[in-house]
Protein backbone atom coordinates (compact mmCIF):
# COMPACT_ATOMS: atom_id res chain seq x y z
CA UNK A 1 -106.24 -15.39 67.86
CA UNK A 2 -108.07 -13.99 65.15
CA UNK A 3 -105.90 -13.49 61.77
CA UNK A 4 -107.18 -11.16 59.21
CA UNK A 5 -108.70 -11.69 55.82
CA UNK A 6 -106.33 -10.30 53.09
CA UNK A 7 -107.80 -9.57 49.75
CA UNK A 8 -105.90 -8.53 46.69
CA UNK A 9 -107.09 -6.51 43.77
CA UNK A 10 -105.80 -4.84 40.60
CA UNK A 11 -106.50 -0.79 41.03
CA UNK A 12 -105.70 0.20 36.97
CA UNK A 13 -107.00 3.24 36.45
CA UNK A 14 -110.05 3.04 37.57
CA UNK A 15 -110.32 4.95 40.55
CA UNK A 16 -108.16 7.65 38.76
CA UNK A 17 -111.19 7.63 36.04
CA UNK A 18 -113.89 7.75 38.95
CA UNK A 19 -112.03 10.67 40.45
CA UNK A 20 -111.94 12.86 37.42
CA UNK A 21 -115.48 11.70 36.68
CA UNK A 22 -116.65 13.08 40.39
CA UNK A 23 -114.81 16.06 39.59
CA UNK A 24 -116.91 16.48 36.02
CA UNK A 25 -120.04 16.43 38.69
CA UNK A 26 -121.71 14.03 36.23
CA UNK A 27 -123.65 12.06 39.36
CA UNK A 28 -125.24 14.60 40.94
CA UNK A 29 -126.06 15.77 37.15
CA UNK A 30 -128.10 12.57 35.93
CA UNK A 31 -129.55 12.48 39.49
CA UNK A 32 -131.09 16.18 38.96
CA UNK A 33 -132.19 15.17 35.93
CA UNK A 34 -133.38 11.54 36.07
CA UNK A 35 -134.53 11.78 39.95
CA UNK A 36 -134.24 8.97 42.17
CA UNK A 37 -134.67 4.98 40.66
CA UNK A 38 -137.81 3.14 41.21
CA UNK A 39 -138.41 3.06 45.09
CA UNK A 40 -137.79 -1.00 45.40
CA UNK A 41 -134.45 -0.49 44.07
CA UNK A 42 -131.82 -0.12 46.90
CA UNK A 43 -127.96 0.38 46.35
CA UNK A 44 -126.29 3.10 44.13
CA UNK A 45 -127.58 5.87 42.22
CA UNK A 46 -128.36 6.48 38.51
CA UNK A 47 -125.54 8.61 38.66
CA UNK A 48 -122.41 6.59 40.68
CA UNK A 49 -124.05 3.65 38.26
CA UNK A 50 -122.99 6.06 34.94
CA UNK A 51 -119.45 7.22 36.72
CA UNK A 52 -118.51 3.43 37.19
CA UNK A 53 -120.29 2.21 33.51
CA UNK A 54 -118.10 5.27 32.31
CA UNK A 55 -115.24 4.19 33.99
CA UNK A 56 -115.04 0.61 32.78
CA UNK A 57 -116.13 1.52 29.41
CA UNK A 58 -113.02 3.97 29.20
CA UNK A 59 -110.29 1.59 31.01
CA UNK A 60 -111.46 -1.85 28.93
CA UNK A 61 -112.55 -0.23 26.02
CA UNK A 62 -115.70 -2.10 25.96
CA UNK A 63 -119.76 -1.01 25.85
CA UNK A 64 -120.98 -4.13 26.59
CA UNK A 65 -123.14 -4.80 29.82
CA UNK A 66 -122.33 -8.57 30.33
CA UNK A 67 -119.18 -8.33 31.67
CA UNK A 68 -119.38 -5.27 33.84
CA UNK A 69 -120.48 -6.90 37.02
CA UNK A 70 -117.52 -9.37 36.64
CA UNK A 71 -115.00 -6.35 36.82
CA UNK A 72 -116.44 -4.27 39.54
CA UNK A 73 -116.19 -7.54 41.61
CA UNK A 74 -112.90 -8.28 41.02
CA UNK A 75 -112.01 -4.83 42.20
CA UNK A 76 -115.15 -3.66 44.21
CA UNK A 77 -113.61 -2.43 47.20
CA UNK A 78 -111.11 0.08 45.55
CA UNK A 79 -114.29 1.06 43.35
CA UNK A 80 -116.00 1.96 46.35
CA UNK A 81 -113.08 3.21 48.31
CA UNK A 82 -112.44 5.60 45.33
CA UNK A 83 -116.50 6.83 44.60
CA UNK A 84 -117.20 7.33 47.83
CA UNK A 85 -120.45 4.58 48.23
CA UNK A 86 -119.94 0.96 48.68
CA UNK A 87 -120.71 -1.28 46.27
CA UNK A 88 -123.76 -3.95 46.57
CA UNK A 89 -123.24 -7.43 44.73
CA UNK A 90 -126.17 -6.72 42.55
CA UNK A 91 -125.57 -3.13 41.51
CA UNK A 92 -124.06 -3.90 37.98
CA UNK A 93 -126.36 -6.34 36.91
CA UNK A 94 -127.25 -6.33 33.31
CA UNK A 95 -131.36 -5.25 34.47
CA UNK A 96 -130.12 -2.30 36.36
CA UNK A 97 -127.31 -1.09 33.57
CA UNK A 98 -130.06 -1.50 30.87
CA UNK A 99 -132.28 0.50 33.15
CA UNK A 100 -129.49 3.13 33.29
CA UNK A 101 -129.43 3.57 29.55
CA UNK A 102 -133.00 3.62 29.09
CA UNK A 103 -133.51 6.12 31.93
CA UNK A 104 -130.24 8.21 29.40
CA UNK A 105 -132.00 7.42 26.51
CA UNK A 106 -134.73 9.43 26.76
CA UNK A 107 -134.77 12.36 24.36
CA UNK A 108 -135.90 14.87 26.86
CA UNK A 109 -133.55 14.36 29.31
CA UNK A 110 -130.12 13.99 27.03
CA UNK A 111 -130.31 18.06 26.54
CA UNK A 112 -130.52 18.88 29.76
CA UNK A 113 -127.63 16.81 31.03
CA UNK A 114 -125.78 17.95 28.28
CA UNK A 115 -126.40 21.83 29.17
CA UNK A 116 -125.66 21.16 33.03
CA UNK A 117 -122.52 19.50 32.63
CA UNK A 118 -121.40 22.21 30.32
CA UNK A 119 -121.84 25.26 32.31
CA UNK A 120 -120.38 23.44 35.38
CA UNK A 121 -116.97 22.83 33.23
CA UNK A 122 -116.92 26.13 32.50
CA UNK A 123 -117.23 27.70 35.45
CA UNK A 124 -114.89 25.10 37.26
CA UNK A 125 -112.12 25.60 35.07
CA UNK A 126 -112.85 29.02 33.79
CA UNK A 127 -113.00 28.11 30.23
CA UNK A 128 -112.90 30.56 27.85
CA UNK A 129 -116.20 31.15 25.35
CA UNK A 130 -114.77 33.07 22.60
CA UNK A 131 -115.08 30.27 19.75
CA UNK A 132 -117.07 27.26 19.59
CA UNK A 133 -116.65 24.57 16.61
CA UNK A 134 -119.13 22.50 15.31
CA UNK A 135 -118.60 18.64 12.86
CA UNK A 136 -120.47 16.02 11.74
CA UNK A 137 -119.23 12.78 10.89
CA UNK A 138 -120.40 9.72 9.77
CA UNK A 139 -119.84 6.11 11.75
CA UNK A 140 -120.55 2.62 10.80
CA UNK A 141 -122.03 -0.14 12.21
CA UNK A 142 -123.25 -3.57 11.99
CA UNK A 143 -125.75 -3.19 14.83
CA UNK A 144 -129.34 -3.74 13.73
CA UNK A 145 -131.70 -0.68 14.02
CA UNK A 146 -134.32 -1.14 16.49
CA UNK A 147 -137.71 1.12 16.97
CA UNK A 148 -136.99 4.01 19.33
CA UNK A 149 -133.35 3.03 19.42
CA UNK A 150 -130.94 6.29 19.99
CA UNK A 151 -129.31 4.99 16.84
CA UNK A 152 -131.09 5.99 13.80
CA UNK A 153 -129.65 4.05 10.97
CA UNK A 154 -129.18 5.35 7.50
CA UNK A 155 -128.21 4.06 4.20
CA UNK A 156 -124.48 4.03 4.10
CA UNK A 157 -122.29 6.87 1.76
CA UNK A 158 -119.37 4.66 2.07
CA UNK A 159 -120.50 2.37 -0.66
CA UNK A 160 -121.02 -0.62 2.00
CA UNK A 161 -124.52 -2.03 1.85
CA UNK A 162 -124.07 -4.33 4.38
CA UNK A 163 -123.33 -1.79 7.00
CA UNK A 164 -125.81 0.84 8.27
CA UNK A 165 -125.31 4.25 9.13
CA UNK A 166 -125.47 6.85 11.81
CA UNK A 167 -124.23 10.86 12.12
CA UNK A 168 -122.58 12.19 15.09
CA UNK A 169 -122.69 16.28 15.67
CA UNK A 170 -120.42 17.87 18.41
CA UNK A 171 -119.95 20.87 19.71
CA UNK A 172 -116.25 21.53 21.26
CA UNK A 173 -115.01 24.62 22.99
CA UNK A 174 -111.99 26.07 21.97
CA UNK A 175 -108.91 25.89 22.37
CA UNK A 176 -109.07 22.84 24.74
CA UNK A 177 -111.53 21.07 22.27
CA UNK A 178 -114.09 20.31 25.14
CA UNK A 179 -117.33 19.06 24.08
CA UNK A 180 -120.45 20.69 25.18
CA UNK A 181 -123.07 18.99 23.11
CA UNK A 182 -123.19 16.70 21.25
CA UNK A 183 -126.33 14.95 19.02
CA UNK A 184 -126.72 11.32 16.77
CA UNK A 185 -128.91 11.17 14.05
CA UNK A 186 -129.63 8.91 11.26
CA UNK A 187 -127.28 8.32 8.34
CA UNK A 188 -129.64 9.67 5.97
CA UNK A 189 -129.98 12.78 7.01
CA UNK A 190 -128.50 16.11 5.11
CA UNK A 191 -125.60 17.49 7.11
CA UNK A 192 -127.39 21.52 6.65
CA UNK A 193 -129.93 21.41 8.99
CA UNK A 194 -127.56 19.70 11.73
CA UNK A 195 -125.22 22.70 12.64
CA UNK A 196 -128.16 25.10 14.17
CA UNK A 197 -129.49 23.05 16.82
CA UNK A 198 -125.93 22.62 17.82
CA UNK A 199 -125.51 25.89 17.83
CA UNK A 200 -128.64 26.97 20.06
CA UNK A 201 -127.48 24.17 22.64
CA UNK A 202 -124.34 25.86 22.63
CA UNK A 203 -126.01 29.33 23.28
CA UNK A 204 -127.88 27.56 26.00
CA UNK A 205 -125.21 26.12 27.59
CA UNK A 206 -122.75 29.11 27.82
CA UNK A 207 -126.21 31.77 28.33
CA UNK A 208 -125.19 33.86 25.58
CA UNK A 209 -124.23 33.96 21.73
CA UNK A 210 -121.73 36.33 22.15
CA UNK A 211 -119.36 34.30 20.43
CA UNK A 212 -117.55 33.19 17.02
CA UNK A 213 -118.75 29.81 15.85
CA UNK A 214 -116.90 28.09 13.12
CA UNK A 215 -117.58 25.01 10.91
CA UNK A 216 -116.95 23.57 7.55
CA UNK A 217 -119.19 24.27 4.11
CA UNK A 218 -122.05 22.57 6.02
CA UNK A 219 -122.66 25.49 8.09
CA UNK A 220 -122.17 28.05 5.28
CA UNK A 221 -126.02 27.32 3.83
CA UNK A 222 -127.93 30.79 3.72
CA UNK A 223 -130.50 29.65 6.44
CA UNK A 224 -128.55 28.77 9.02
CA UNK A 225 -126.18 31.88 8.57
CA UNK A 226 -129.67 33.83 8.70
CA UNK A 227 -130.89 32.71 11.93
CA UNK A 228 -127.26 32.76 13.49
CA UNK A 229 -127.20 36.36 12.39
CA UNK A 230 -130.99 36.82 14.03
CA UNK A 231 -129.86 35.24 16.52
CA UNK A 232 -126.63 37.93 17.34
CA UNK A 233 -124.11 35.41 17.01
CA UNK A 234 -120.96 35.28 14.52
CA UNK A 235 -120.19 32.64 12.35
CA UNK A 236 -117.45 31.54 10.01
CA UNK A 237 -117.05 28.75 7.15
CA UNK A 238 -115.70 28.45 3.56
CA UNK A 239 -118.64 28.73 1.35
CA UNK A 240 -118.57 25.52 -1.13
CA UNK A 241 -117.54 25.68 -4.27
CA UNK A 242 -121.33 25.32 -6.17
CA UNK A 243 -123.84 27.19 -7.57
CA UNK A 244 -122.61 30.44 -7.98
CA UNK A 245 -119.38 30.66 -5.73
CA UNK A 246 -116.46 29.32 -8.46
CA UNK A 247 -117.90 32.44 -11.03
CA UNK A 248 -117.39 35.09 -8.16
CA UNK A 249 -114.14 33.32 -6.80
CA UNK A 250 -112.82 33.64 -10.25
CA UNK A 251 -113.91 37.34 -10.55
CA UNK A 252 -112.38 38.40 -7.00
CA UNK A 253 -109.08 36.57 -7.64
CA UNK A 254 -108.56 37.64 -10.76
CA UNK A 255 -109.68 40.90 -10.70
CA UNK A 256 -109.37 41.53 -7.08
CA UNK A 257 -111.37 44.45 -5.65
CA UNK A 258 -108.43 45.49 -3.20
CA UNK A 259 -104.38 44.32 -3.32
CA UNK A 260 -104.31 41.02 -1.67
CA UNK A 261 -102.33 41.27 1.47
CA UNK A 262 -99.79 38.66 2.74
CA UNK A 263 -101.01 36.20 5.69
CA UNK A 264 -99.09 35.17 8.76
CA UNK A 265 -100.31 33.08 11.66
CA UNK A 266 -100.37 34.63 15.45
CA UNK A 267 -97.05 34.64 17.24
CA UNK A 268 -94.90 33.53 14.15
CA UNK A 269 -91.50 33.42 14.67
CA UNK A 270 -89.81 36.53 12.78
CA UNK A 271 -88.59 35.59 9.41
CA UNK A 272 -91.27 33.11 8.89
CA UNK A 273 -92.90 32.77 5.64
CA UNK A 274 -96.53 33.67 5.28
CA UNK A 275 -98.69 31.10 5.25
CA UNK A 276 -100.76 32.73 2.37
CA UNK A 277 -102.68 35.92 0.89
CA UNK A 278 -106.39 37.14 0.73
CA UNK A 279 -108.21 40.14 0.86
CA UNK A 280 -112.27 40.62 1.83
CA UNK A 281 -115.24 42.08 0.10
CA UNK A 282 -118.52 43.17 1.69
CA UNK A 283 -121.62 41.86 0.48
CA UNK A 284 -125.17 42.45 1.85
CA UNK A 285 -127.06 39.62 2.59
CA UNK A 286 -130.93 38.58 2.66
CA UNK A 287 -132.32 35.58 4.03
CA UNK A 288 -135.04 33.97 6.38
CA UNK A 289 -135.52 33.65 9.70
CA UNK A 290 -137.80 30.50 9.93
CA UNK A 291 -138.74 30.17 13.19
CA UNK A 292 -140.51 33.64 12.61
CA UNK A 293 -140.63 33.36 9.35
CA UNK A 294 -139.16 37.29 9.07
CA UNK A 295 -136.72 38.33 6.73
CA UNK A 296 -133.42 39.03 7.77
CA UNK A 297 -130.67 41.39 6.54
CA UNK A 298 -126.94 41.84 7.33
CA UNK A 299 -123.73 42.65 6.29
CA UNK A 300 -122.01 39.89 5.74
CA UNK A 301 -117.78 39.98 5.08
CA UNK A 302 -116.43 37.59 2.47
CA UNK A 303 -112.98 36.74 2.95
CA UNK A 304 -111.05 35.29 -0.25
CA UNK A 305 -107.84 33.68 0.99
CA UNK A 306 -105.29 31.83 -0.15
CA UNK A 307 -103.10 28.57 1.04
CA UNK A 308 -99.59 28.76 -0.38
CA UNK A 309 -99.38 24.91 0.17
CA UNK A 310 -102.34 24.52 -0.98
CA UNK A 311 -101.45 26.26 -4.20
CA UNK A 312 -98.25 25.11 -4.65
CA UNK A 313 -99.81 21.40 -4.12
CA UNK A 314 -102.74 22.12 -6.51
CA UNK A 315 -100.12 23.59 -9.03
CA UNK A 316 -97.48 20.76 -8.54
CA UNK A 317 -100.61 18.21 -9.23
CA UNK A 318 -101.00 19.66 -12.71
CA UNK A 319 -97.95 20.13 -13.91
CA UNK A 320 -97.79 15.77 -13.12
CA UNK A 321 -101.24 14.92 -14.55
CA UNK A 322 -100.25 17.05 -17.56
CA UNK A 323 -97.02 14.98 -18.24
CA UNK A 324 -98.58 12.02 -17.79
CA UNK A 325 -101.33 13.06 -20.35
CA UNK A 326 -98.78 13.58 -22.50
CA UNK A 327 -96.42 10.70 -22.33
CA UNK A 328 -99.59 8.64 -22.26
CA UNK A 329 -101.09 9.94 -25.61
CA UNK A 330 -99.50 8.23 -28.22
CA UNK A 331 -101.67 4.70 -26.41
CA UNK A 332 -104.58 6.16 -28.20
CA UNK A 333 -105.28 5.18 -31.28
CA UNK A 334 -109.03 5.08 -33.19
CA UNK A 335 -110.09 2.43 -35.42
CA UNK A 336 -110.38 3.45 -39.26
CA UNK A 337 -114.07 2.92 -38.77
CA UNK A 338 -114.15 5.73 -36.15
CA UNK A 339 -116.57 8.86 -36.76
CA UNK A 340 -116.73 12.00 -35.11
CA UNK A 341 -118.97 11.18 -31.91
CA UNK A 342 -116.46 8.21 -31.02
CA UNK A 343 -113.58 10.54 -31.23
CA UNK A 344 -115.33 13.02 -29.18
CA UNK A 345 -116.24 10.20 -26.37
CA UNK A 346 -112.55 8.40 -26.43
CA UNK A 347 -110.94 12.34 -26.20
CA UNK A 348 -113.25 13.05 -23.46
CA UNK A 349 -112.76 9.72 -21.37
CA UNK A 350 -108.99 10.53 -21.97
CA UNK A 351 -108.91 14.17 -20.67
CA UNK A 352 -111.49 12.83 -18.04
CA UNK A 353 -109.51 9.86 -16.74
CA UNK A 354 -106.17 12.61 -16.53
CA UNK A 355 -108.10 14.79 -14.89
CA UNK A 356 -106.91 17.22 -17.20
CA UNK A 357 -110.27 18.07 -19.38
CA UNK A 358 -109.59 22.25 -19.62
CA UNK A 359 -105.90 22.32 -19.78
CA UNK A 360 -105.52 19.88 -23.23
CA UNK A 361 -106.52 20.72 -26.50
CA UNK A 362 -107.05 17.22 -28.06
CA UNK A 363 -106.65 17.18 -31.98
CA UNK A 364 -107.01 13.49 -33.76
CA UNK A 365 -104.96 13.43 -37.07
CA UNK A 366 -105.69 11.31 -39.90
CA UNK A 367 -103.19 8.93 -41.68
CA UNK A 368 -105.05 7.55 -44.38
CA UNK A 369 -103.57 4.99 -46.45
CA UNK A 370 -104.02 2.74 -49.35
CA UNK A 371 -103.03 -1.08 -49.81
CA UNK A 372 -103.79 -3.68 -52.73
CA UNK A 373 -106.40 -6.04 -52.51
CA UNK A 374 -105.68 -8.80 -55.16
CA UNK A 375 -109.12 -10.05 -56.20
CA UNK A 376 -108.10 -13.97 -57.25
CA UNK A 377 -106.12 -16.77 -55.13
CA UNK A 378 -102.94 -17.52 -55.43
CA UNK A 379 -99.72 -16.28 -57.12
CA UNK A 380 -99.64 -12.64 -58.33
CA UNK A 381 -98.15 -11.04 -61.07
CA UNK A 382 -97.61 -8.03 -62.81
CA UNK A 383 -100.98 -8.08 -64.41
CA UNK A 384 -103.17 -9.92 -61.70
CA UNK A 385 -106.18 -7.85 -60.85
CA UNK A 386 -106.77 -5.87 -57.58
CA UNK A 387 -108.50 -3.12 -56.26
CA UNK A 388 -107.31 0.23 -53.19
CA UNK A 389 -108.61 -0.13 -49.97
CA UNK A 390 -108.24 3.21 -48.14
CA UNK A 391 -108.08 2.99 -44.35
CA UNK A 392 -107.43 5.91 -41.91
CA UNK A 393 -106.60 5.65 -38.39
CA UNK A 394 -106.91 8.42 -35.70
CA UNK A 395 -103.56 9.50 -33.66
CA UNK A 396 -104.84 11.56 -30.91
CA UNK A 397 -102.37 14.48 -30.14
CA UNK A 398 -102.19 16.99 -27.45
CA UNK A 399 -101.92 20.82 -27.00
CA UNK A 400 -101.41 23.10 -23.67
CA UNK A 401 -103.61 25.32 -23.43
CA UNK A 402 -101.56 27.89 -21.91
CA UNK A 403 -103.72 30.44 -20.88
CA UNK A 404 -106.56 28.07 -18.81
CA UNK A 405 -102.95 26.59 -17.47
CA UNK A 406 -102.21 30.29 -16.09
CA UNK A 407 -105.86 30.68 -14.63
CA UNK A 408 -105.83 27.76 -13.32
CA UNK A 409 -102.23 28.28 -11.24
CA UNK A 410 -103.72 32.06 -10.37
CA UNK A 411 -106.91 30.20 -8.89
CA UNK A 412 -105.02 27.11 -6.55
CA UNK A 413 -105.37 27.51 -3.18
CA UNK A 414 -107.94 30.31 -3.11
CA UNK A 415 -111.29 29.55 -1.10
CA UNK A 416 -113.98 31.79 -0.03
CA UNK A 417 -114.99 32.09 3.83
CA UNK A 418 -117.92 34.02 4.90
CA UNK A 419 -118.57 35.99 8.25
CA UNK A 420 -120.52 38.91 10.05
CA UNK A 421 -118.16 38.41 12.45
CA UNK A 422 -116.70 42.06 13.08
CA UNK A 423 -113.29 42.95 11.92
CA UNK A 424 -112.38 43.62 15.77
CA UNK A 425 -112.99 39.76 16.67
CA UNK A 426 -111.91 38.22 13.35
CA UNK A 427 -109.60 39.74 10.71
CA UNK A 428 -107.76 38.17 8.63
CA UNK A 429 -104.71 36.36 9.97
CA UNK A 430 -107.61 34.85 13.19
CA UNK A 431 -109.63 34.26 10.48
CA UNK A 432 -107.02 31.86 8.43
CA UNK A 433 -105.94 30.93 11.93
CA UNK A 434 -109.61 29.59 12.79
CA UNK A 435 -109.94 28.11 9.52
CA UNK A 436 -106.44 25.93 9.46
CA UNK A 437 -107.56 24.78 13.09
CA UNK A 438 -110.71 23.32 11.80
């Protein structure tokens, strides 16, 4: 009598991973786009290859390609069971998983994928398009760069020399967040240009730009906001606060063109709070296509809002760094040999290191005083001769200035956001909404 072979295996959650990944359709994706391996190979496909790398890289946490064939073997028939294909003892070998990634790695193939396996979520789950986001963000590594590596390693902006550099763009669909592309590029390189090639992909992807796009001040730069405008899509992002931006934020909140109008987010509960104030001002707008090098002109609306936690944080943070100013100024003293220029620099490092440098008037007071200098050794008398020696140290003391201190609290929590979105798709409380979600 013939008794059966038992095996026993630990499932995890790796066939639950290989389902969802068969459900993304990301194997027949990469085998549209990469075609079939080279004709000696036999076994699995460049794609149920990526949906099982995928899978172990997402249950062990691990990119590594040494260890891959050891857990597909220890589980290989609930793998199989679970994708569909059965599993060949030399299908995860380190030659054919580095063959995988070079066969991904290719440039001209990465958009492609990307594009495909975004329209197919969206149609499969009936996403909605109405706003896209797009981030950068900066990752560290100690990997070593390597020509025509998908890494491109820049000089670190973390102050760590020993540790290389790379940026990360994505693309997410709201409100479920889902990526739909996605781009890494070297640590070195300005975070401007990045947002518009994300945002073409996107177009791509989804077959139209009818949609609002948001992102942070790196999207705001005049080009890109051009060519999103040529390109009849709607953007929003705050506008930084350079060049000439804090003299017109000052202007509009301070003088404000229309009565600011109180804030609150969709479907608050009643008797909620607002969450803040603003108001907008339209502004034409000229800039440059540069693909066609044409000028382009819009309409653009600025919207000036206000956070009230914002400004009450902003306003709460000076009213400490000015008491600490002040309880800290009597530890400044000059030396009597002090002249103007030093008590300019030691007032300036002071207001500088408080953080306080246009809310303090600093005023250093003389105390000059005289003391006898007896000009022989030993006792003195009455009559033994001596001479004055003036000396004059500084005491640095402190004034409010009260009205900068009342500019200053109108001012927290104001920032200026710019659109062309119509008012229809993006007043004011979406538009504080979109901004608070990014």
């Amino acid at each position: 009598m013939t008794h059966p072979t038992l095996t026993s295996e630990r499932i995890d959650d790796g066939p639950l991973l290989i389902h969802w990944l068969l459900h993304m359709h990301i194997d027949p994706i990469i085998n549209k786009v990469l075609g079939p391996p080279h004709g000696n190979r036999q076994g699995l496909s460049y794609g149920h290859l990526a949906v099982v790398f995928i899978a172990y890289m997402l249950s062990e946490c691990n990119h590594f390609l040494s260890p891959v064939r050891e857990w597909v073997q220890a589980r290989r028939d609930c793998l199989g069971q679970a994708l569909g294909q059965p599993i060949g003892d030399t299908d995860f070998t380190d030659d054919r998983l580095e063959d995988l990634l070079d066969a991904l790695g290719d440039e001209d193939v990465q958009e492609p994928i990307e594009v495909q396996m975004g329209q197919h979520l969206i149609r499969a789950y009936a996403l909605p398009t109405d706003t896209m986001r797009i981030d950068t963000t900066t990752v560290s590594g100690s990997h070593q760069p390597e020509e025509g590596s998908l890494l491109a390693y820049g000089q670190s902006k973390d102050h760590r020399p020993d540790l290389h550099q790379f940026k990360e763009v994505l693309g997410t669909l709201d409100p479920a967040g889902v990526p739909l592309c996605s781009a890494t590029v070297g640590g070195q390189r300005a975070d401007d240009p990045l947002s518009l090639p994300a945002w073409r992909q996107m177009v791509k992807t989804i077959g139209h730009a009818d949609f609002l796009v948001v992102g942070d001040c790196k999207m705001a730069s005049l080009e890109t906001r051009a060519q999103i405008q040529q390109g009849e899509g709607d953007s929003l992002a705050p506008l930084p606060l350079t060049g000439e931006t804090p003299a017109a934020l000052r202007r509009w909140v301070l003088t404000p063109p229309t009565p600011p109008v109180d804030v609150c987010l969709p479907q608050a509960p009643d008797g909620e709070p607002p969450v803040g104030q603003g108001f907008e001002v339209g502004v034409s707008r000229r800039g440059m296509d540069e693909p066609t090098g044409e000028t382009v002109t819009w309409d653009e609306r600025v919207l000036v809002l206000q956070s009230a936690k914002l400004a009450q944080r902003q306003q709460r943070g000076l009213t400490e760094r000015l008491a600490r100013a002040e309880r800290a100024q009597n530890t400044v003293n000059a030396g009597p040999d002090a002249d103007s220029s030093t008590l300019t620099a030691a007032a300036e490092a002071f207001l500088k290191r408080h953080q306080v440098p246009d809310s303090l008037q600093v005023t250093w007071t003389p105390h000059t005083t005289q003391t006898k200098r007896y000009l022989k050794r030993g006792r003195h008398g009455p009559e033994s001769p001596f001479e004055l020696v003036e000396t004059t140290p500084w005491t640095l003391t402190l004034t409010r200035k009260t009205e900068a201190i009342e500019t200053f609290n109108q001012l927290a929590g104001w920032r200026v956001y710019v659109t062309n979105a119509p008012a229809r798709r993006l007043d004011l409380t979406r538009a504080v909404a979109c901004s608070r979600e990014q």
